[in-house]
PDB file of N, CA and C in Angstrom:
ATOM      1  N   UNK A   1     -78.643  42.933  14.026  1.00  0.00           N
ATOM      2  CA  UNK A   1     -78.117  42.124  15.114  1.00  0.00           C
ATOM      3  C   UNK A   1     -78.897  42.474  16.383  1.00  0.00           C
ATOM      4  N   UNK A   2     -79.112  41.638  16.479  1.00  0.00           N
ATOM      5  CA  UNK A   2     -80.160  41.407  18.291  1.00  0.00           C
ATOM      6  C   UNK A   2     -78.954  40.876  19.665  1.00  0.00           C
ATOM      7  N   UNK A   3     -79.081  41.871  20.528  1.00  0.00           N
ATOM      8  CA  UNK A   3     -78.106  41.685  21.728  1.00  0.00           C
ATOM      9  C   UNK A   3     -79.547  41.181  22.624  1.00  0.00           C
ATOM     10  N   UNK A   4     -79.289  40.071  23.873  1.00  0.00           N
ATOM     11  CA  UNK A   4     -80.094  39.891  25.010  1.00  0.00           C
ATOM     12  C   UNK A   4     -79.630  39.699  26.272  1.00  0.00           C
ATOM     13  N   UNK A   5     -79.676  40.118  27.138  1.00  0.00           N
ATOM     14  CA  UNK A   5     -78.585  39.726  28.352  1.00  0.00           C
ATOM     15  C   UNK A   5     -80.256  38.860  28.858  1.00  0.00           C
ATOM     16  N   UNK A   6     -79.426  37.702  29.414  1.00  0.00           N
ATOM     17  CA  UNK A   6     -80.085  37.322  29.745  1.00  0.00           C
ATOM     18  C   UNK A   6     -79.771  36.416  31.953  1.00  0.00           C
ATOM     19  N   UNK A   7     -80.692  35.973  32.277  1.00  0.00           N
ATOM     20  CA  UNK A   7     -80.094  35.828  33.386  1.00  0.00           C
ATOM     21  C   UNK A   7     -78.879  34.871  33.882  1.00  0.00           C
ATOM     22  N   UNK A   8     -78.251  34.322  33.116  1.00  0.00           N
ATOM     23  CA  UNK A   8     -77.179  33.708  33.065  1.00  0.00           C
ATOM     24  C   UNK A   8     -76.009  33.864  31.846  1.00  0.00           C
ATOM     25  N   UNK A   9     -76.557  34.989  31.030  1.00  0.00           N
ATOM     26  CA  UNK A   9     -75.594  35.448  29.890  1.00  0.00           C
ATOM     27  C   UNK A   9     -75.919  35.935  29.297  1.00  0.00           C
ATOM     28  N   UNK A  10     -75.452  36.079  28.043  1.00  0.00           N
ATOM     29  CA  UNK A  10     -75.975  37.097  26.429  1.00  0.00           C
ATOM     30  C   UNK A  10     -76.132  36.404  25.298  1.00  0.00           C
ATOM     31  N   UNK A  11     -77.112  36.758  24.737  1.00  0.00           N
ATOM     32  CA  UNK A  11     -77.041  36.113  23.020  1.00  0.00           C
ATOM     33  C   UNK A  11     -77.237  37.334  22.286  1.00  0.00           C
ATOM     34  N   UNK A  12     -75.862  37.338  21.476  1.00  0.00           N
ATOM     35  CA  UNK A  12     -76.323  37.718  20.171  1.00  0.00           C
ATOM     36  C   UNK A  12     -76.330  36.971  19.509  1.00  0.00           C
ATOM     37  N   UNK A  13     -77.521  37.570  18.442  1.00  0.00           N
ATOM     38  CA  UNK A  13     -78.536  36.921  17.570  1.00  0.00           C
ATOM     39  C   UNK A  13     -78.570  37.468  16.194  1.00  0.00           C
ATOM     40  N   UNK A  14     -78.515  37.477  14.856  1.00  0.00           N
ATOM     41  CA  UNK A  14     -78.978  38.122  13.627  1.00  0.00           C
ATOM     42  C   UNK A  14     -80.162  37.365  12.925  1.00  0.00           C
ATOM     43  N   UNK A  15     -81.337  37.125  14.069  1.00  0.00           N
ATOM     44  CA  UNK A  15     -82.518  36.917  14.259  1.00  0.00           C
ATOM     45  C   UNK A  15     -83.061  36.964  15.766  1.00  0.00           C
ATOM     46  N   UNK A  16     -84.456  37.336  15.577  1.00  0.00           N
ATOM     47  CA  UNK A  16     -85.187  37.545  16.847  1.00  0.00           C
ATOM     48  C   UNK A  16     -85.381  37.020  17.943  1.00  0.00           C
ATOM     49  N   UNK A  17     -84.738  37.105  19.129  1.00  0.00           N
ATOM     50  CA  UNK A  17     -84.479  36.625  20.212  1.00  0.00           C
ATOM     51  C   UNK A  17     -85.915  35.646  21.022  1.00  0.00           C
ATOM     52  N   UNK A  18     -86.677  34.885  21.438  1.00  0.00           N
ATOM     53  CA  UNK A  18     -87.916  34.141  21.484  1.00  0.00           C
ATOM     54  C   UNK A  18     -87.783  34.035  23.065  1.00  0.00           C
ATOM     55  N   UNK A  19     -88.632  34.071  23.631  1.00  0.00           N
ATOM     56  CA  UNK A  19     -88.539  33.637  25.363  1.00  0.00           C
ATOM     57  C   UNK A  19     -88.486  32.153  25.050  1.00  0.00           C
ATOM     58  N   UNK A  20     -88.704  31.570  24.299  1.00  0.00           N
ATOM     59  CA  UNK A  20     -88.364  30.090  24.458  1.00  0.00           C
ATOM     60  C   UNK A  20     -86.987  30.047  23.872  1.00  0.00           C
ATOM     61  N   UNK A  21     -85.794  30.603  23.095  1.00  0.00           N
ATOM     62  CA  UNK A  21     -84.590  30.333  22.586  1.00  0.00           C
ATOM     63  C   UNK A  21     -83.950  31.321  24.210  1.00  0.00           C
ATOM     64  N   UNK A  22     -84.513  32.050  24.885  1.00  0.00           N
ATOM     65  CA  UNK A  22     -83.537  32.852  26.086  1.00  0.00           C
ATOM     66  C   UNK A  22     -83.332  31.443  27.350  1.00  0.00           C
ATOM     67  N   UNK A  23     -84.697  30.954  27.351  1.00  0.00           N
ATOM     68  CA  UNK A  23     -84.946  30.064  28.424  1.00  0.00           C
ATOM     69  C   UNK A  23     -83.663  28.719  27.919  1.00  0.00           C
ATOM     70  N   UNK A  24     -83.824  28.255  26.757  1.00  0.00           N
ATOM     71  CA  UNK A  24     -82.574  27.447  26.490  1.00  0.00           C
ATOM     72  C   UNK A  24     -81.581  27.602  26.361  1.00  0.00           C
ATOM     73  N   UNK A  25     -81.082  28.981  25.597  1.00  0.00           N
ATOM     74  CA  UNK A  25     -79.467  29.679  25.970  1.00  0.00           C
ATOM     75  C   UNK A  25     -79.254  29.651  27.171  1.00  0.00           C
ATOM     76  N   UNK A  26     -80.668  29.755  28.531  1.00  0.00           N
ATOM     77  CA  UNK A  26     -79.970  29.912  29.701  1.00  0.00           C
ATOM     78  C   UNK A  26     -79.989  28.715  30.305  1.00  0.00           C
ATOM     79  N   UNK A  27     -80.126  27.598  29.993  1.00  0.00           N
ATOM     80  CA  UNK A  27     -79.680  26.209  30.663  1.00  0.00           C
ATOM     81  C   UNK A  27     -78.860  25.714  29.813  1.00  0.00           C
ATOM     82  N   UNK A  28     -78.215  26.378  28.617  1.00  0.00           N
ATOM     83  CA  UNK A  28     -76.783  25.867  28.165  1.00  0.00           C
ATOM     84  C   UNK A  28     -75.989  26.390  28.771  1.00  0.00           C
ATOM     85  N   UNK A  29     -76.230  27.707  29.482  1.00  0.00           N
ATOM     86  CA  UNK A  29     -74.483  28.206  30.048  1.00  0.00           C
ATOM     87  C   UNK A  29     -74.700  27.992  31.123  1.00  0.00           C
ATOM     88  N   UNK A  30     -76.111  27.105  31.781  1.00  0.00           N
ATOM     89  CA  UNK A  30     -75.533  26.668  33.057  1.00  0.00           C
ATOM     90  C   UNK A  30     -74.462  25.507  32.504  1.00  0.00           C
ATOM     91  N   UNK A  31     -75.002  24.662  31.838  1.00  0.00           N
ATOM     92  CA  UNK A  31     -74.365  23.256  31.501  1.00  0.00           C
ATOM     93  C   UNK A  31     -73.274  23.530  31.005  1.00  0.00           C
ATOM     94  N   UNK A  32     -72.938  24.717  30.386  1.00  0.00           N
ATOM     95  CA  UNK A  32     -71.437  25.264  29.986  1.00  0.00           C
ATOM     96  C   UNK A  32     -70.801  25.273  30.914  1.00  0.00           C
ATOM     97  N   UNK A  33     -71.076  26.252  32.152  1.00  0.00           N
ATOM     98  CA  UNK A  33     -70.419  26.235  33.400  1.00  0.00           C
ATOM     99  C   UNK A  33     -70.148  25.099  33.989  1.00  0.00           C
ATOM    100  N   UNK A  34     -71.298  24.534  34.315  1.00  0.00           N
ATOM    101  CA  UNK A  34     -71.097  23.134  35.161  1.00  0.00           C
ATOM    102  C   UNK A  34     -70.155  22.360  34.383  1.00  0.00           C
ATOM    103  N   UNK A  35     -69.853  21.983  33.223  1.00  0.00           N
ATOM    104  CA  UNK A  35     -69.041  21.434  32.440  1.00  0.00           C
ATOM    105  C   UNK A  35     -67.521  21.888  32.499  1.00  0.00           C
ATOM    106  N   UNK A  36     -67.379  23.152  32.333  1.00  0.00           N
ATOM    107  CA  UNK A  36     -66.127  23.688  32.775  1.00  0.00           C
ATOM    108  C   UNK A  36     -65.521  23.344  34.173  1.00  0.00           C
ATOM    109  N   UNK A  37     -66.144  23.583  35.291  1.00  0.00           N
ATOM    110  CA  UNK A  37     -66.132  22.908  36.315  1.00  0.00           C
ATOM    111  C   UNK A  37     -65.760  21.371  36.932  1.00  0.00           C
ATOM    112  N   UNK A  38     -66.280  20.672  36.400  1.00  0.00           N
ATOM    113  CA  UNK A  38     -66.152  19.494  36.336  1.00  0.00           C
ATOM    114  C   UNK A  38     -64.869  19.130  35.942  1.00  0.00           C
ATOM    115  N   UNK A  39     -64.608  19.749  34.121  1.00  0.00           N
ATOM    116  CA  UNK A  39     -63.392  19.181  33.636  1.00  0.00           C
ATOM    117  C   UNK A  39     -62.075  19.809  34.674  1.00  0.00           C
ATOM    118  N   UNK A  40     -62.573  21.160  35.081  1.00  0.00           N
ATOM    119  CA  UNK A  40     -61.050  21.803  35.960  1.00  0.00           C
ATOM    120  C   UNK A  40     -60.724  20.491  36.998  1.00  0.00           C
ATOM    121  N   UNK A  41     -61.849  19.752  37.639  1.00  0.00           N
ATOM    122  CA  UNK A  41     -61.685  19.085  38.652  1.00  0.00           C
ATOM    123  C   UNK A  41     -60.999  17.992  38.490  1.00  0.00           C
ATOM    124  N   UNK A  42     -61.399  17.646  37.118  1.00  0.00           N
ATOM    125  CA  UNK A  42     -60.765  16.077  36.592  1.00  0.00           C
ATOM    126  C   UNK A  42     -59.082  16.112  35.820  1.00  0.00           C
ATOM    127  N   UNK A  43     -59.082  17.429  35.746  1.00  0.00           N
ATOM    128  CA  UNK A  43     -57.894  17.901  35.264  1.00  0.00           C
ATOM    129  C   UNK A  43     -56.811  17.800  36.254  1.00  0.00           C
ATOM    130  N   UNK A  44     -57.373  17.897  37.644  1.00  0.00           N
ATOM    131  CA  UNK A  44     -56.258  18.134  38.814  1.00  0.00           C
ATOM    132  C   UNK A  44     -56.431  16.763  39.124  1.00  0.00           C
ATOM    133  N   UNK A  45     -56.823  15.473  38.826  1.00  0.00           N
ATOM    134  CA  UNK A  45     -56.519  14.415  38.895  1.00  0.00           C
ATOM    135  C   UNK A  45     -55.574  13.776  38.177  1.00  0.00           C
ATOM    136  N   UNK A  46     -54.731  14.492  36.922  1.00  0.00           N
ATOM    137  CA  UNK A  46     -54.350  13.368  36.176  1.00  0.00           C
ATOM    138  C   UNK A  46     -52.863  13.740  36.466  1.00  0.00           C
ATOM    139  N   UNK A  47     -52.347  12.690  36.289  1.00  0.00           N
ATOM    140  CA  UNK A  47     -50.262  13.099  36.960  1.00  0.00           C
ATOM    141  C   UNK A  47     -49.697  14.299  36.351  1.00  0.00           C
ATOM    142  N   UNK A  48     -49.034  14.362  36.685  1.00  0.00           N
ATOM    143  CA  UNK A  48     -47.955  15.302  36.032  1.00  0.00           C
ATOM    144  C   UNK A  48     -47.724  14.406  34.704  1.00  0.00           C
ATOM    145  N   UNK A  49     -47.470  15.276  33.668  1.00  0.00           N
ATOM    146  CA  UNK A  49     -46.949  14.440  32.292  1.00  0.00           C
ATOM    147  C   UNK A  49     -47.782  14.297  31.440  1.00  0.00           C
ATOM    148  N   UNK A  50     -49.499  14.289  32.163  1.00  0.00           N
ATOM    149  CA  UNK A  50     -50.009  14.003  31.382  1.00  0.00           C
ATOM    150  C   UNK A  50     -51.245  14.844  30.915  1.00  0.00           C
ATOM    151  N   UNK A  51     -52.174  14.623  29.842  1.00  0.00           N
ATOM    152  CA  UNK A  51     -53.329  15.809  29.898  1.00  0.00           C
ATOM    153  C   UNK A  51     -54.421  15.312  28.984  1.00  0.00           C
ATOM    154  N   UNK A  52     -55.556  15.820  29.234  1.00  0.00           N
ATOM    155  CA  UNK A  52     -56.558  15.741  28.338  1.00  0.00           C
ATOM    156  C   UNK A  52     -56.186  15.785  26.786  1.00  0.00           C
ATOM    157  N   UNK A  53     -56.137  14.623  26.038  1.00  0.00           N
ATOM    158  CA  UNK A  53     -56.242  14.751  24.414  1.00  0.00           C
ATOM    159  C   UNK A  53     -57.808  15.285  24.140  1.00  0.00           C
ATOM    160  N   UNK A  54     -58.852  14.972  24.466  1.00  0.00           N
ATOM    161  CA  UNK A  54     -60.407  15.447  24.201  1.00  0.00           C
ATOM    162  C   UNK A  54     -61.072  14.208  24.587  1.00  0.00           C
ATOM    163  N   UNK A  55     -62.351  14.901  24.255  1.00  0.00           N
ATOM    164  CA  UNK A  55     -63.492  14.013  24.441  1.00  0.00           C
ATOM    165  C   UNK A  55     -64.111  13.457  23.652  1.00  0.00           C
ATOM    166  N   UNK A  56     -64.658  12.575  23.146  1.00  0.00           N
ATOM    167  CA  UNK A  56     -64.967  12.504  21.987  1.00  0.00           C
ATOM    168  C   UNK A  56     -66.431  11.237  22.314  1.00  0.00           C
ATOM    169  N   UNK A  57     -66.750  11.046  20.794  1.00  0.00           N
ATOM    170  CA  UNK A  57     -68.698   9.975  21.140  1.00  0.00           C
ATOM    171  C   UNK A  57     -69.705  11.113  21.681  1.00  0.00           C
ATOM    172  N   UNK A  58     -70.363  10.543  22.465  1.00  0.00           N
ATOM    173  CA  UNK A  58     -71.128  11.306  22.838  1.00  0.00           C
ATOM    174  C   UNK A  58     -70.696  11.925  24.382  1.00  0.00           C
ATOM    175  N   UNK A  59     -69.145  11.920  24.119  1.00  0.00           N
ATOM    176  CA  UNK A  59     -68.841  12.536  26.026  1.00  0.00           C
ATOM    177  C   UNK A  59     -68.338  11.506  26.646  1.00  0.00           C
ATOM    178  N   UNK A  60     -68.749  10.258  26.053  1.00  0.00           N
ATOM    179  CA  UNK A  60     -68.744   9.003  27.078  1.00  0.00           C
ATOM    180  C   UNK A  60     -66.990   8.631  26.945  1.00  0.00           C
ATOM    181  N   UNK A  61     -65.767   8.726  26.312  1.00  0.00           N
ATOM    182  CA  UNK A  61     -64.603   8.254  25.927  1.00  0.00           C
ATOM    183  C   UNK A  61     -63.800   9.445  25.604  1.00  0.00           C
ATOM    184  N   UNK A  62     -62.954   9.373  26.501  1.00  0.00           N
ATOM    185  CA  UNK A  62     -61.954  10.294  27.099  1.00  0.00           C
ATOM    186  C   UNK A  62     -60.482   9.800  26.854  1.00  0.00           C
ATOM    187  N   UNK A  63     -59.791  10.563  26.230  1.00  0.00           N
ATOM    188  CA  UNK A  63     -57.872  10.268  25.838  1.00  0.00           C
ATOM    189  C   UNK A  63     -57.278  10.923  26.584  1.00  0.00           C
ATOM    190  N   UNK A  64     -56.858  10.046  27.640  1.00  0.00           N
ATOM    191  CA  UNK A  64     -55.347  11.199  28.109  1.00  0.00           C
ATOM    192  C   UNK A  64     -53.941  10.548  27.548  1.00  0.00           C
ATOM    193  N   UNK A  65     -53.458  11.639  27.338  1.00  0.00           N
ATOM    194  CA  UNK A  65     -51.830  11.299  26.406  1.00  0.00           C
ATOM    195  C   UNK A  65     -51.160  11.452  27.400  1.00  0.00           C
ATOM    196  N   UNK A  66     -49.377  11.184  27.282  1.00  0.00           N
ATOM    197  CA  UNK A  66     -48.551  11.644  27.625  1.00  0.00           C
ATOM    198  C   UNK A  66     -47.965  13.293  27.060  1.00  0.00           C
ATOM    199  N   UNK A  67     -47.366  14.047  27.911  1.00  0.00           N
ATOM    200  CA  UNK A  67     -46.803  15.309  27.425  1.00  0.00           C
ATOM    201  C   UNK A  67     -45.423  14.764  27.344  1.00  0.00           C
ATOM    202  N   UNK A  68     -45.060  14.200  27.970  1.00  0.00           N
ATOM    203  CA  UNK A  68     -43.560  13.528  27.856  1.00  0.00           C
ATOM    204  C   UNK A  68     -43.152  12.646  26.538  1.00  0.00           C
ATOM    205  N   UNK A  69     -41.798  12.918  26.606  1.00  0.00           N
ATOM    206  CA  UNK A  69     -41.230  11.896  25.386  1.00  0.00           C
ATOM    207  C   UNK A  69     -41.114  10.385  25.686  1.00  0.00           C
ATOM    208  N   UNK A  70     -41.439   9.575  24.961  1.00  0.00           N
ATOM    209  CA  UNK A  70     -41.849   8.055  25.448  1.00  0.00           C
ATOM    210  C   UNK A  70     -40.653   7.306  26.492  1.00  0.00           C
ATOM    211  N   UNK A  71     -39.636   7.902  26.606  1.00  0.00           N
ATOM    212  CA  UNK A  71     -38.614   7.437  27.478  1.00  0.00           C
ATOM    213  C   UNK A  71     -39.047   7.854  29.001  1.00  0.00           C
ATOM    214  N   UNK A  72     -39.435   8.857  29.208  1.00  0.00           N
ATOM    215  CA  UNK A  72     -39.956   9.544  30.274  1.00  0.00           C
ATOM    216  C   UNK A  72     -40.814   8.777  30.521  1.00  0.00           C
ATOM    217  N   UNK A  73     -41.706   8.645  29.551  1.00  0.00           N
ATOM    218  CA  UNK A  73     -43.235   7.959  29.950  1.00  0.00           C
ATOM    219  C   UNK A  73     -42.958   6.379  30.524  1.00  0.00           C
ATOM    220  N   UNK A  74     -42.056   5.788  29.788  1.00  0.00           N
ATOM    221  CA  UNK A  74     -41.809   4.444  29.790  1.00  0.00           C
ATOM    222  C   UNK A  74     -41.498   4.205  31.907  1.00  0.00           C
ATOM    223  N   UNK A  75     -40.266   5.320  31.873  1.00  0.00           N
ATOM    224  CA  UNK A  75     -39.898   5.632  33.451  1.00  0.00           C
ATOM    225  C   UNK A  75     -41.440   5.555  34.453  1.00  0.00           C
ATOM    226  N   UNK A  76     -42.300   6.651  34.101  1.00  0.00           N
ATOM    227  CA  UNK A  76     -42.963   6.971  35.180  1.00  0.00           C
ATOM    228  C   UNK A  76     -43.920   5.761  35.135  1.00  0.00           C
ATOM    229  N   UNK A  77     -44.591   4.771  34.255  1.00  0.00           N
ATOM    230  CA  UNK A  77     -44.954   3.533  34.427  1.00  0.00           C
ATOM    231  C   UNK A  77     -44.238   2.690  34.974  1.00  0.00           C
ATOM    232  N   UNK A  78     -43.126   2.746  35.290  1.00  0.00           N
ATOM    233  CA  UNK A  78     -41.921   1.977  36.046  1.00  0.00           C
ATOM    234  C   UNK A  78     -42.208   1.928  37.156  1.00  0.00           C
ATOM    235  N   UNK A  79     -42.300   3.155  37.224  1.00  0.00           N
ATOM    236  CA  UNK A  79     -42.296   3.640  39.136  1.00  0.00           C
ATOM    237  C   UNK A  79     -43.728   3.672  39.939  1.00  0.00           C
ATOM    238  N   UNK A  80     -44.845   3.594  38.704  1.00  0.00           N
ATOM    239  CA  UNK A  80     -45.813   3.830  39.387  1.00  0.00           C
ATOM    240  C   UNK A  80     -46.792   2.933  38.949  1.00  0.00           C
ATOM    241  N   UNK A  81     -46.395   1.393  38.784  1.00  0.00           N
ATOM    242  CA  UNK A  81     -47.476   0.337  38.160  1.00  0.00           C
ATOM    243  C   UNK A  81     -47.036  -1.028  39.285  1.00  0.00           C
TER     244      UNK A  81
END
């Protein structure tokens, strides 16, 4: 097993670490980060009740459900359509 810290994280590896596989581990955990980021932001947009089901395609189509039981849900479309 191969450990690498690298400048934005670590890979372990049970193969040989390459300056070209460090350089791309390290613009995935930017895009990891930036991604995390993003979703926290879009997360504090959606009402109360409701939440991310996932993402799905290529990223492009997004499910938000209700957390509520459909009587609830039925209400807060009442009040807010």
């Amino acid at each position: 097993m191969t450990k690498k810290d690298t400048t934005k994280g670590r890979i372990i590896a049970y193969c040989p670490i390459s300056p070209e596989m460090e350089a791309a581990a390290d613009e995935c955990f930017a895009a990891f980060k930036a991604l995390e980021e993003a979703t926290t932001k879009f997360k504090a947009t959606i009402p109360e009740g409701f939440a991310i089901k996932n993402f799905y395609g290529k990223g492009d189509l997004v499910i938000i459900h209700s957390t509520k039981d459909l009587e609830a849900e039925a209400k807060y479309w009442a009040e807010h359509s």
